[in-house]
C-alpha atoms as a PDB file:
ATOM      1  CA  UNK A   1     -44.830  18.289  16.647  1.00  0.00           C
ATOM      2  CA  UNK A   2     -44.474  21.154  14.199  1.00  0.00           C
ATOM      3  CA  UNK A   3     -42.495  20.383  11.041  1.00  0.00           C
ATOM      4  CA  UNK A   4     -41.956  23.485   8.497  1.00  0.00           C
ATOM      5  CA  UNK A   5     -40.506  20.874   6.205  1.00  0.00           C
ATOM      6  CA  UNK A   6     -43.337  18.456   5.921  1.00  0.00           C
ATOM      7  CA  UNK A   7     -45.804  21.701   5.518  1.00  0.00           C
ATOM      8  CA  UNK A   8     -43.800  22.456   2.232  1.00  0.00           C
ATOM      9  CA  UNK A   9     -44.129  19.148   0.970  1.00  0.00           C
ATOM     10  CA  UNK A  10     -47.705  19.153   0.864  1.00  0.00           C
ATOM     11  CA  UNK A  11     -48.097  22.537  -0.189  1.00  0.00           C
ATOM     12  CA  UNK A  12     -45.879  21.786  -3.385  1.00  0.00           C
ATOM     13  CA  UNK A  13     -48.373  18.495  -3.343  1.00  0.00           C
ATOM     14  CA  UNK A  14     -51.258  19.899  -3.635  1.00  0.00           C
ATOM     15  CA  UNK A  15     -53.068  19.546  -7.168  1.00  0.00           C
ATOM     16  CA  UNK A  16     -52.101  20.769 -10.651  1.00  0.00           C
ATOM     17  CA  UNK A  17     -51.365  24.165  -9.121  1.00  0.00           C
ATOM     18  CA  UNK A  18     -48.338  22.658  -6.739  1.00  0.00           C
ATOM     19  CA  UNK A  19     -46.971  20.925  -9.836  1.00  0.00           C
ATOM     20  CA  UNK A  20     -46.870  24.045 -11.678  1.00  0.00           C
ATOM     21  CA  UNK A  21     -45.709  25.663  -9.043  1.00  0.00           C
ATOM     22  CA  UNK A  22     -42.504  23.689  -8.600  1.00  0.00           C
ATOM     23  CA  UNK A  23     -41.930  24.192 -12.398  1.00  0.00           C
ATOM     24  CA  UNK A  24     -42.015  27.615 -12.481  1.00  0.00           C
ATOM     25  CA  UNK A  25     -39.272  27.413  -9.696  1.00  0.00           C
ATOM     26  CA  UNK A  26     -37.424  25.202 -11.460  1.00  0.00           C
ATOM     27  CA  UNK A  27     -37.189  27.192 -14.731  1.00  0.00           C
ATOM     28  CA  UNK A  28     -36.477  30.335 -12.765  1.00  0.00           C
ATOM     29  CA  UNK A  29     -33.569  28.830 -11.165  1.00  0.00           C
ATOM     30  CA  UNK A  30     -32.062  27.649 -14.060  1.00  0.00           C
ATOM     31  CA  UNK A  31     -32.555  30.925 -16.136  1.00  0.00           C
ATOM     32  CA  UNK A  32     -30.892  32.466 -12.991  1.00  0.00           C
ATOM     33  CA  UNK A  33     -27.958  30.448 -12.915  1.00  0.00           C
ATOM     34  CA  UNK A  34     -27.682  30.669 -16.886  1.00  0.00           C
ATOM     35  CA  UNK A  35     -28.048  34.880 -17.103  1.00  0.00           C
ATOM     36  CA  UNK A  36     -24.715  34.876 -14.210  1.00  0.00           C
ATOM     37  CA  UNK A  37     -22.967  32.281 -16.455  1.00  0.00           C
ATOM     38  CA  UNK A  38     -23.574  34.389 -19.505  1.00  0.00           C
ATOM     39  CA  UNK A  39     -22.685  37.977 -17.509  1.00  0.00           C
ATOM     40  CA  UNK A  40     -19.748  36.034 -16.932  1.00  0.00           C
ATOM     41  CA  UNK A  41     -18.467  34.492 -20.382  1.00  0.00           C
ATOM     42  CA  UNK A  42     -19.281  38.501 -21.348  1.00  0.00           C
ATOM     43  CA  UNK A  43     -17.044  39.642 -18.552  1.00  0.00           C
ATOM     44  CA  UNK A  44     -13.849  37.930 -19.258  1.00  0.00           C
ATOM     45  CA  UNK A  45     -14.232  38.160 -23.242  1.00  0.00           C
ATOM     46  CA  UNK A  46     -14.196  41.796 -22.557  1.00  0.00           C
ATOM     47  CA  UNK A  47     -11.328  41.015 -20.223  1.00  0.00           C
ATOM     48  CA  UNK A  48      -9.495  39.212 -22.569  1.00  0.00           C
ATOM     49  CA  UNK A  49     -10.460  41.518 -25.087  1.00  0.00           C
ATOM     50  CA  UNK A  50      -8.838  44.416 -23.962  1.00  0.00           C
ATOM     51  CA  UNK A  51      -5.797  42.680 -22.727  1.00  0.00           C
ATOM     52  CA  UNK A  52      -4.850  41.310 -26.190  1.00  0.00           C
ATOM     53  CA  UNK A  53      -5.727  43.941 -28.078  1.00  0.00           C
ATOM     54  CA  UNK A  54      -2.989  45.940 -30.655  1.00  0.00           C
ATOM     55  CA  UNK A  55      -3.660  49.299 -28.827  1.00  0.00           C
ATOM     56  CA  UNK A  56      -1.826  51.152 -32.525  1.00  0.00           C
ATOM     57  CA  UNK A  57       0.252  52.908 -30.119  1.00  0.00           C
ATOM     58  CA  UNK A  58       3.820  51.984 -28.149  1.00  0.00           C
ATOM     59  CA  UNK A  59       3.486  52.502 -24.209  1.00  0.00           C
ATOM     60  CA  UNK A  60       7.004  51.097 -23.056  1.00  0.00           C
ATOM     61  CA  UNK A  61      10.165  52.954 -22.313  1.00  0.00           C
ATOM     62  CA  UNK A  62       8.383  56.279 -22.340  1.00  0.00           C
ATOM     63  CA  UNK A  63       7.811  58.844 -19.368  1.00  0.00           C
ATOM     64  CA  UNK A  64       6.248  61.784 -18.611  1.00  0.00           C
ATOM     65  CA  UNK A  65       6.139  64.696 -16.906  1.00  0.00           C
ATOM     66  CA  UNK A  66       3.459  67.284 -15.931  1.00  0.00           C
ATOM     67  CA  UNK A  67       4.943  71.070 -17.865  1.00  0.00           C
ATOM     68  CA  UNK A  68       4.871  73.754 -15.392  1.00  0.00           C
ATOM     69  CA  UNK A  69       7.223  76.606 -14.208  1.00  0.00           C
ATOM     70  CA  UNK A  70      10.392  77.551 -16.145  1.00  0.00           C
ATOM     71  CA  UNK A  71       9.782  74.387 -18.250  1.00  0.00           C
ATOM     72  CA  UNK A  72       6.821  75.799 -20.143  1.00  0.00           C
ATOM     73  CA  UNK A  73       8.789  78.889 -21.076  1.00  0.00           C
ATOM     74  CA  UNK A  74      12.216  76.790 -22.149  1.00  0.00           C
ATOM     75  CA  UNK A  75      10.613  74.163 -23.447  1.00  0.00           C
ATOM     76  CA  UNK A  76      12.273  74.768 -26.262  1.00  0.00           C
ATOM     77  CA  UNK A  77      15.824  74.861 -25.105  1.00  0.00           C
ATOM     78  CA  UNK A  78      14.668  71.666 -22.574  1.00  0.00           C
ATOM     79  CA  UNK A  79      14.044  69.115 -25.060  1.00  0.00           C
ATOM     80  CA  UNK A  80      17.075  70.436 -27.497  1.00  0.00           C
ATOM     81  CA  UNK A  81      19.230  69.534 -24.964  1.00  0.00           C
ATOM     82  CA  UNK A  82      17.501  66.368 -24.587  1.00  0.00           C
ATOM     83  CA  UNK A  83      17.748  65.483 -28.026  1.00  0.00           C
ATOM     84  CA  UNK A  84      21.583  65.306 -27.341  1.00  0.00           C
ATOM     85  CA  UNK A  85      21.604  62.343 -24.931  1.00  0.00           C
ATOM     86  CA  UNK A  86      22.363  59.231 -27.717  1.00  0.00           C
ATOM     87  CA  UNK A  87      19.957  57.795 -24.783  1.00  0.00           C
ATOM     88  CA  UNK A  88      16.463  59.468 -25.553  1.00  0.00           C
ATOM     89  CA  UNK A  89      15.795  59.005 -28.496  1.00  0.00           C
ATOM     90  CA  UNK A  90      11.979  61.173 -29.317  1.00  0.00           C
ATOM     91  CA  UNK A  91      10.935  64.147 -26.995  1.00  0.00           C
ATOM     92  CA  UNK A  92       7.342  65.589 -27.351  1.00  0.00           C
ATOM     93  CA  UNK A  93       4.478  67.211 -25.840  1.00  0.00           C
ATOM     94  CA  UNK A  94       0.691  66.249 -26.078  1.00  0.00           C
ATOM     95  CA  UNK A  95      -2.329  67.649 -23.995  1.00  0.00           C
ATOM     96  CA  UNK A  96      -3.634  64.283 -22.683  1.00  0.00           C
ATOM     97  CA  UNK A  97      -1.983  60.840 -21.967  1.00  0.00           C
ATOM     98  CA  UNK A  98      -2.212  59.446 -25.199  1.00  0.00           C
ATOM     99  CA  UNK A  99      -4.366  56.637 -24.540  1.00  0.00           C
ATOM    100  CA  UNK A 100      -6.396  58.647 -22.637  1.00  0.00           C
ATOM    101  CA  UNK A 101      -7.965  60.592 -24.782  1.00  0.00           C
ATOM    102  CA  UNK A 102     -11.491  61.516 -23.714  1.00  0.00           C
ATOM    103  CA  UNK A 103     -14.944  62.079 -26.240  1.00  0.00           C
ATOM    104  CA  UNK A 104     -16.552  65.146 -26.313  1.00  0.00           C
ATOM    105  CA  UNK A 105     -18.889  67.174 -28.731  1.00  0.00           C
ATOM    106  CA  UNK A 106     -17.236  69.878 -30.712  1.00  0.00           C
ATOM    107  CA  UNK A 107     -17.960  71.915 -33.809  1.00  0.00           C
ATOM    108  CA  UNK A 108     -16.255  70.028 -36.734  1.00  0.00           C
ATOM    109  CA  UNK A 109     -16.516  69.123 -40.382  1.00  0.00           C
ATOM    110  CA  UNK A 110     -16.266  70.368 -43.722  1.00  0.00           C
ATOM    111  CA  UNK A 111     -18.030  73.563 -43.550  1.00  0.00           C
ATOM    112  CA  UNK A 112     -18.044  76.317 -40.694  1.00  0.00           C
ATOM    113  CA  UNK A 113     -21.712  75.942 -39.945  1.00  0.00           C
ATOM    114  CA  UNK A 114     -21.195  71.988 -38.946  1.00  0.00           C
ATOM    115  CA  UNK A 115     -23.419  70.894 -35.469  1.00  0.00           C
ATOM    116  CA  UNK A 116     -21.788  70.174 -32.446  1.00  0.00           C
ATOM    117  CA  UNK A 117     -20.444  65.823 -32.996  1.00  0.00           C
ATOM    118  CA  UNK A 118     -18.401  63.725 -30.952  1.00  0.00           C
ATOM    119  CA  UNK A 119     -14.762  63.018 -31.424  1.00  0.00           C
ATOM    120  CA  UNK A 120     -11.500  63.130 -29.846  1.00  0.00           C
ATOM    121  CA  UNK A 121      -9.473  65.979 -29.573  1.00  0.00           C
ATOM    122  CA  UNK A 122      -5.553  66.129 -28.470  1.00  0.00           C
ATOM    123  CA  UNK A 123      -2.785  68.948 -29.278  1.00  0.00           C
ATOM    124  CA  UNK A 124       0.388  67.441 -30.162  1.00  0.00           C
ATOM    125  CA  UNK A 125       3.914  68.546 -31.033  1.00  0.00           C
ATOM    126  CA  UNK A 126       6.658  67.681 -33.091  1.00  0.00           C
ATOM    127  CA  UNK A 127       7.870  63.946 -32.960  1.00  0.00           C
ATOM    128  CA  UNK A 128       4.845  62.952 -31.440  1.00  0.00           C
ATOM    129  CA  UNK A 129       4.571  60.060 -34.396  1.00  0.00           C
ATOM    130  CA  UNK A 130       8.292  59.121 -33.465  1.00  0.00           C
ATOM    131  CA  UNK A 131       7.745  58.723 -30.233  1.00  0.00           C
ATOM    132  CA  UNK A 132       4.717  56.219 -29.818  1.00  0.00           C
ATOM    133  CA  UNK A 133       5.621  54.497 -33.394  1.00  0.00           C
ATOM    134  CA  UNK A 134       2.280  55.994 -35.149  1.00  0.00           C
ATOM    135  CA  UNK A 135       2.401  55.639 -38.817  1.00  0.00           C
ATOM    136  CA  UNK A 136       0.689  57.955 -41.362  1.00  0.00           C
ATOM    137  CA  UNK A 137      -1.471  56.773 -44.008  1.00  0.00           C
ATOM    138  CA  UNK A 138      -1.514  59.659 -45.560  1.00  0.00           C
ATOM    139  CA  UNK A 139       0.195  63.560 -46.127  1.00  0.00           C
ATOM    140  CA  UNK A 140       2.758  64.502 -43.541  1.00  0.00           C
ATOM    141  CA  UNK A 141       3.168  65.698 -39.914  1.00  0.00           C
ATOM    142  CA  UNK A 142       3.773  68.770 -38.595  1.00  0.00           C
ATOM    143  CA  UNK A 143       7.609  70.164 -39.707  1.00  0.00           C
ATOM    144  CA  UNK A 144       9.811  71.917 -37.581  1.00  0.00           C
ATOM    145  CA  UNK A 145      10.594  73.768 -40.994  1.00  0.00           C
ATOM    146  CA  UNK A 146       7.026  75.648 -41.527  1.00  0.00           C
ATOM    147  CA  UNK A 147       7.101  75.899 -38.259  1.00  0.00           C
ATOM    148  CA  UNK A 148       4.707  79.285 -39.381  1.00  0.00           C
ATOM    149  CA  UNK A 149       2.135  77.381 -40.891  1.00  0.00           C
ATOM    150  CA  UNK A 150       1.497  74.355 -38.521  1.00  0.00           C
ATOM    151  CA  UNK A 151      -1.196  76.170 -36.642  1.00  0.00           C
ATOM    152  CA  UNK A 152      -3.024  76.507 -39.876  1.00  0.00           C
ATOM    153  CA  UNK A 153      -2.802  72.385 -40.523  1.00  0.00           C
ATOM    154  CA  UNK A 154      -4.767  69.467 -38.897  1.00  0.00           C
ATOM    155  CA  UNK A 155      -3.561  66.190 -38.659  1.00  0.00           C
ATOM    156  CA  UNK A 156      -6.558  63.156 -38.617  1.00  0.00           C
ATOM    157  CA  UNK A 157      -6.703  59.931 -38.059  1.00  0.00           C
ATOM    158  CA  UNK A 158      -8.637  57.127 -39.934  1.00  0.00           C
ATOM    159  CA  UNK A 159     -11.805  57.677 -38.499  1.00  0.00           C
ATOM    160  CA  UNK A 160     -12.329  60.669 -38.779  1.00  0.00           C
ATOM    161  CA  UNK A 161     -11.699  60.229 -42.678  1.00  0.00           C
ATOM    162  CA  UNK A 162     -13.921  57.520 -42.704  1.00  0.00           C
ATOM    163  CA  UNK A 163     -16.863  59.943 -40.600  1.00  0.00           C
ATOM    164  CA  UNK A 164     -15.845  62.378 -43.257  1.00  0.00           C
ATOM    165  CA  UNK A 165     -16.634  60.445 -46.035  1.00  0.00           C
ATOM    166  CA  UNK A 166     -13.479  61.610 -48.291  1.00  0.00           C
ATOM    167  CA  UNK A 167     -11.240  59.524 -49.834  1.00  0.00           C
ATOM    168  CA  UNK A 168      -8.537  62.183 -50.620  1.00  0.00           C
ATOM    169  CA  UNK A 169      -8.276  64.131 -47.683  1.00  0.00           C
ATOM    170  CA  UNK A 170      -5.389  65.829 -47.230  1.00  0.00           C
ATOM    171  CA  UNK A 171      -5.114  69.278 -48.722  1.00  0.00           C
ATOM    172  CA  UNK A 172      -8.834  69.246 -48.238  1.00  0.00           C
ATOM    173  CA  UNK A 173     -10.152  72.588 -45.970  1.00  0.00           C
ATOM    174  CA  UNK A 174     -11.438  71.586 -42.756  1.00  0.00           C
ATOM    175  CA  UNK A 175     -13.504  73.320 -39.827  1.00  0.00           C
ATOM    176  CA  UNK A 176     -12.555  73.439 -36.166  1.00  0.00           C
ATOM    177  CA  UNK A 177     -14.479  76.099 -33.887  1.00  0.00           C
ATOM    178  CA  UNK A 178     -15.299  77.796 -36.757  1.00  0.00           C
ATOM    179  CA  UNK A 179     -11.687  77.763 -37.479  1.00  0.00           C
ATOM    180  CA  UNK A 180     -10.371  77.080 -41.116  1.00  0.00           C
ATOM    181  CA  UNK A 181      -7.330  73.930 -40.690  1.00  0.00           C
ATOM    182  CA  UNK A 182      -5.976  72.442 -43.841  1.00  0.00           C
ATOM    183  CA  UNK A 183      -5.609  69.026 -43.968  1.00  0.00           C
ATOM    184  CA  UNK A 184      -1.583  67.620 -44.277  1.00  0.00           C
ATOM    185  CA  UNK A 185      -1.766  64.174 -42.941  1.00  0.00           C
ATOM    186  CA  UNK A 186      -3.813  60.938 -42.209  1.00  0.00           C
ATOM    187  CA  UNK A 187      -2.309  59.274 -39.065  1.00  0.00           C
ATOM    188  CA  UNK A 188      -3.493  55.185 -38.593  1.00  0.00           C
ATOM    189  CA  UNK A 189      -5.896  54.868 -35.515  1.00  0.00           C
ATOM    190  CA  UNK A 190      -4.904  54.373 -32.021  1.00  0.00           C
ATOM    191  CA  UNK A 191      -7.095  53.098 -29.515  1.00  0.00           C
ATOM    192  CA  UNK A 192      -7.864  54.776 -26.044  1.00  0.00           C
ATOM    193  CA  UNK A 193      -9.674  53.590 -23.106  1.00  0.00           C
ATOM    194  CA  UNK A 194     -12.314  52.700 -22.562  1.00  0.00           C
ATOM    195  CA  UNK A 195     -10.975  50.631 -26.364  1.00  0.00           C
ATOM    196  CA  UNK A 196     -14.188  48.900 -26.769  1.00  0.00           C
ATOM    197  CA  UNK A 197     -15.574  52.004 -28.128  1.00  0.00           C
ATOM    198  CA  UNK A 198     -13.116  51.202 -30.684  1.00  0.00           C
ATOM    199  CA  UNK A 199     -10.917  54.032 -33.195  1.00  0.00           C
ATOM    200  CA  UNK A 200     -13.110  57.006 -32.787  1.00  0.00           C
ATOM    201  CA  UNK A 201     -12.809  59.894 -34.716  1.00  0.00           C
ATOM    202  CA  UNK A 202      -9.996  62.191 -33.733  1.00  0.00           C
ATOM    203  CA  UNK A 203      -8.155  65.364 -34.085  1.00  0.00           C
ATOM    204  CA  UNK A 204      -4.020  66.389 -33.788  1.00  0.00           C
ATOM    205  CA  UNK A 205      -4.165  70.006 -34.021  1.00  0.00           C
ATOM    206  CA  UNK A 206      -0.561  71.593 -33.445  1.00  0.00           C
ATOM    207  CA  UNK A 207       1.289  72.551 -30.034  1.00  0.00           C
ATOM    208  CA  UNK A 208       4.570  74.314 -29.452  1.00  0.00           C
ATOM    209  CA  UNK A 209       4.363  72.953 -25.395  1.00  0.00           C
ATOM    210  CA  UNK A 210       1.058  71.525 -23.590  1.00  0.00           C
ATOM    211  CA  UNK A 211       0.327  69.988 -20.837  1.00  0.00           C
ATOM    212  CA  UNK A 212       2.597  66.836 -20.798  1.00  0.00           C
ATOM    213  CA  UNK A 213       5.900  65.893 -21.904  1.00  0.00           C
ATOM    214  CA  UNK A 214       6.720  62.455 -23.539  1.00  0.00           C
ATOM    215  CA  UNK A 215      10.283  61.440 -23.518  1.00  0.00           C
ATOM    216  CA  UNK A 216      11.384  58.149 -25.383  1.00  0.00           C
ATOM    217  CA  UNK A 217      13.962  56.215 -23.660  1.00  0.00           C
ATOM    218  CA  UNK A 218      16.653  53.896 -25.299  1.00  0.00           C
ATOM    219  CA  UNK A 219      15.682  50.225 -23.873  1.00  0.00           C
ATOM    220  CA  UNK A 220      17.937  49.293 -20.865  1.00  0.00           C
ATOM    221  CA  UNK A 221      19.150  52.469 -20.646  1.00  0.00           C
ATOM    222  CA  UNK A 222      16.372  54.301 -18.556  1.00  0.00           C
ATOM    223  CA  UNK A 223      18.720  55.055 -15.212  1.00  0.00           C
ATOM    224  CA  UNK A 224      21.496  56.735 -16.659  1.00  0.00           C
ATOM    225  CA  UNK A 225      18.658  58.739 -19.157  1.00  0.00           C
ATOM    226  CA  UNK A 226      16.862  59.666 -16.169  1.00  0.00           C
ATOM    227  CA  UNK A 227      19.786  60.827 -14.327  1.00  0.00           C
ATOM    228  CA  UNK A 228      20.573  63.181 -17.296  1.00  0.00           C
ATOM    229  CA  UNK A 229      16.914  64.563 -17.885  1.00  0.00           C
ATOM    230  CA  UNK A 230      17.061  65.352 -14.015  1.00  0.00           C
ATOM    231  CA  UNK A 231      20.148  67.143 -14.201  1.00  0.00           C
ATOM    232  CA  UNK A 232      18.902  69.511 -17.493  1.00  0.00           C
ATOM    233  CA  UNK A 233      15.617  69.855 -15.367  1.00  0.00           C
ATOM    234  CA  UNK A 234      17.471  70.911 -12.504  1.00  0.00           C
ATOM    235  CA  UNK A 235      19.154  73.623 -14.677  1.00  0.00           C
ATOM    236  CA  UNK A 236      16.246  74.737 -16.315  1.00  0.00           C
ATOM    237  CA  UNK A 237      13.637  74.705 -13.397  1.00  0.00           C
ATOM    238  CA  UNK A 238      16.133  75.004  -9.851  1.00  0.00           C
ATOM    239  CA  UNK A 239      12.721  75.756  -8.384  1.00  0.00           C
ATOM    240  CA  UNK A 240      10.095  73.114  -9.115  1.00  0.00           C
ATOM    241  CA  UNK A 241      11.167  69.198  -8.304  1.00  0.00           C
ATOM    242  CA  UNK A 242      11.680  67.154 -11.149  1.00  0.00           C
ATOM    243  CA  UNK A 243       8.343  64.581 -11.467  1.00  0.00           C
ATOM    244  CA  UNK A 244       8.235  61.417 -13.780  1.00  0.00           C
ATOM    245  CA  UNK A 245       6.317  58.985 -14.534  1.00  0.00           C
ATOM    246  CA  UNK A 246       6.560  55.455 -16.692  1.00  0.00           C
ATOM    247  CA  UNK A 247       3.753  54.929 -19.145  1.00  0.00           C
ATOM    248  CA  UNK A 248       3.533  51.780 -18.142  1.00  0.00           C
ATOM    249  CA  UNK A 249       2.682  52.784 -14.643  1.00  0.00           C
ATOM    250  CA  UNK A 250      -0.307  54.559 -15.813  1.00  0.00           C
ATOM    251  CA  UNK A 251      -1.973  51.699 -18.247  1.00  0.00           C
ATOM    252  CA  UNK A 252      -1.218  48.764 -15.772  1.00  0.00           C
ATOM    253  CA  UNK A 253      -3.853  50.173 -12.844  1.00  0.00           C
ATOM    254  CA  UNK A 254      -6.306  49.901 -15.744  1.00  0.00           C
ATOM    255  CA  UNK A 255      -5.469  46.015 -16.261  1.00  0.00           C
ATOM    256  CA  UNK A 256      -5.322  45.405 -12.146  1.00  0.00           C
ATOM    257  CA  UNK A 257      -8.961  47.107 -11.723  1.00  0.00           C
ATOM    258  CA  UNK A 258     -10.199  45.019 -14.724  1.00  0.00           C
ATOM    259  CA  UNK A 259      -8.750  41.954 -12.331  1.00  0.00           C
ATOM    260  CA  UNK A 260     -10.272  42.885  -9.483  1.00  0.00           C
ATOM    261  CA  UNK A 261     -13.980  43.539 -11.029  1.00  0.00           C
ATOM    262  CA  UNK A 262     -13.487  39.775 -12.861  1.00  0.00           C
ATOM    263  CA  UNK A 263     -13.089  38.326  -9.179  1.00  0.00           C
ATOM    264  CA  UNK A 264     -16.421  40.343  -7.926  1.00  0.00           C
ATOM    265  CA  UNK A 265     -18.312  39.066 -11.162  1.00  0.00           C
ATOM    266  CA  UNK A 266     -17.108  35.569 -10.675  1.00  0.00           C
ATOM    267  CA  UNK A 267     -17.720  35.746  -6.673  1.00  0.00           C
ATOM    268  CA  UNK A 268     -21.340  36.650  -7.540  1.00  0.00           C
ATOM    269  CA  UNK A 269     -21.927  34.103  -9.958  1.00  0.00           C
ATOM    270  CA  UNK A 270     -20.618  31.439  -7.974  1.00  0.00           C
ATOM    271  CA  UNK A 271     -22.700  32.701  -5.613  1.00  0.00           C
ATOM    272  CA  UNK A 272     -25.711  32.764  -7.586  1.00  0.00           C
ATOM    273  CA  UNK A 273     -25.049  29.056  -9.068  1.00  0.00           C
ATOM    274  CA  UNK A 274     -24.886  27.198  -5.911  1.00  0.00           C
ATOM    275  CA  UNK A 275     -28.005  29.370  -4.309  1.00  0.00           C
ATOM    276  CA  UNK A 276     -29.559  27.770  -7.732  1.00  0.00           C
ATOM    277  CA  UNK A 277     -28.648  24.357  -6.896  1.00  0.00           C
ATOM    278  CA  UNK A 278     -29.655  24.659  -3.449  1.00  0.00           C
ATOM    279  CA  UNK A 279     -32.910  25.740  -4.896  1.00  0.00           C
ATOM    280  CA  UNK A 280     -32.906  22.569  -7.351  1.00  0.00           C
ATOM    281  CA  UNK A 281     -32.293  20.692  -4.677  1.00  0.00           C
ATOM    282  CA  UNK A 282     -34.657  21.950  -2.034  1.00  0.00           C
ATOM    283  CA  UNK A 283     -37.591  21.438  -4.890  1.00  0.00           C
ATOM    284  CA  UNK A 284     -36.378  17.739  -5.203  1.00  0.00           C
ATOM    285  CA  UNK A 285     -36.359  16.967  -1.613  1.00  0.00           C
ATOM    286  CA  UNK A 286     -40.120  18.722  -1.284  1.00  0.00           C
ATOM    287  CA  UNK A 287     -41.523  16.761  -4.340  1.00  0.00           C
END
């Protein structure tokens, strides 16, 4: 009768051409199995990478909440009273989540006629060092008394010193949109995602109120600080509901995703390594 299997055996047989047949199959299968082995060492360095990394900036005991309504117009008197609970300890306002602080090509450097170059760009306010334990390297940070002059300052980090090539910056001129900043302070870098990208260069300009508030809790004391931030809310804002949100809650899903494409990457390499050893083994039994 018809047998596939003994067809194969004499095609892979047959002359110097069979021979070098099954070695081309056999080095193809092991290169295959090696490249998923390798995608996967890559993988969970990266993994491991990012997990272990010092991110330069505190994420626990801190929420925030989106400003809108009456709170952009009191913010003022909102984070005065705050600054009253013995429970918060650091209130502030920034125009992205920290650690999310996205690239994008802007008009910067020492002159006004600089090209269009990527950095990072977020508007801070006061206590914004406080409250996710920065530390300058250099200069100062915006002061509640020349409260006048802050939107004439910049604030950098080390990167962008290090882009800019000075090693004295601060009370060095400095162009933003074709906008004249003076420099006050050097702030250490701080990592955002995606951190392999590492410390980019990046820019604190100066906010009265943006888009988020950052409120820094006293450790174990988060329900009864809560309570009280609700009940100011409540007072300033009767209108809009009072939204929060931990940090923490915001970084983890970053982590759990990372999990879940590690379990994909190790499925398909799995995968891939016993479809190689099949193959191995399939060559073997036709020789």
């Amino acid at each position: 009768g018809f047998k596939p299997v003994d067809i194969m055996k004499n095609t892979f047989k047959t002359g110097k051409k069979g021979v070098r047949f099954r070695k081309i199959l056999v080095v193809i299968q092991y290169s295959f199995a090696l490249l998923l082995m390798i995608i996967t060492i890559i993988v969970y360095k990266q993994d491991n990478y990012v997990r272990n990394a010092d991110l330069g900036i505190t994420k626990d005991n801190i929420i925030y909440m989106p400003v809108r309504g009456e709170l952009e117009e009191k913010y003022e008197v909102f984070q005065t009273r705050l600054r009253q609970n013995p429970d918060i300890l650091h209130v502030t306002t920034c125009s992205k989540i920290p650690l999310f602080i996205d690239q994008g090509e802007f008009e910067w450097g020492e002159t006004s006629d600089e090209k269009n170059s990527i950095a990072r760009i977020a508007w801070v306010g006061y206590d914004f060092l406080e409250t996710f334990d920065l530390e300058l390297t250099a200069g100062r940070f915006y002061s509640r008394n020349l409260s006048s002059s802050n939107n004439e300052f910049m604030v950098i980090n080390e990167s962008m010193v290090k882009k800019l090539g000075w090693e004295s910056p601060v009370g060095r001129s400095f162009y933003f949109w074709n906008k004249s900043y003076t420099i006050i302070g050097v702030v250490e870098d701080f990592y955002s995602f995606p951190i392999a990208l590492g410390g980019e260069a990046l820019m604190l300009p100066f906010s009265l109120i943006e888009d988020y508030l950052f409120i820094k809790i006293e450790t174990g004391r988060e329900p009864s600080a809560i309570s009280y931030i609700e009940k100011v809310f409540s007072e300033i804002d009767p209108v809009y509901p009072f939204i929060h949100y931990f940090l923490n809650d915001y970084v983890d899903p970053v982590f759990e995703n990372s999990d879940q494409v590690n379990k994909i990457v190790l499925f398909f390499t799995l995968l891939g390594i016993l479809i190689s050893c099949l193959g191995l083994f399939g060559l073997v039994t036709y020789s």
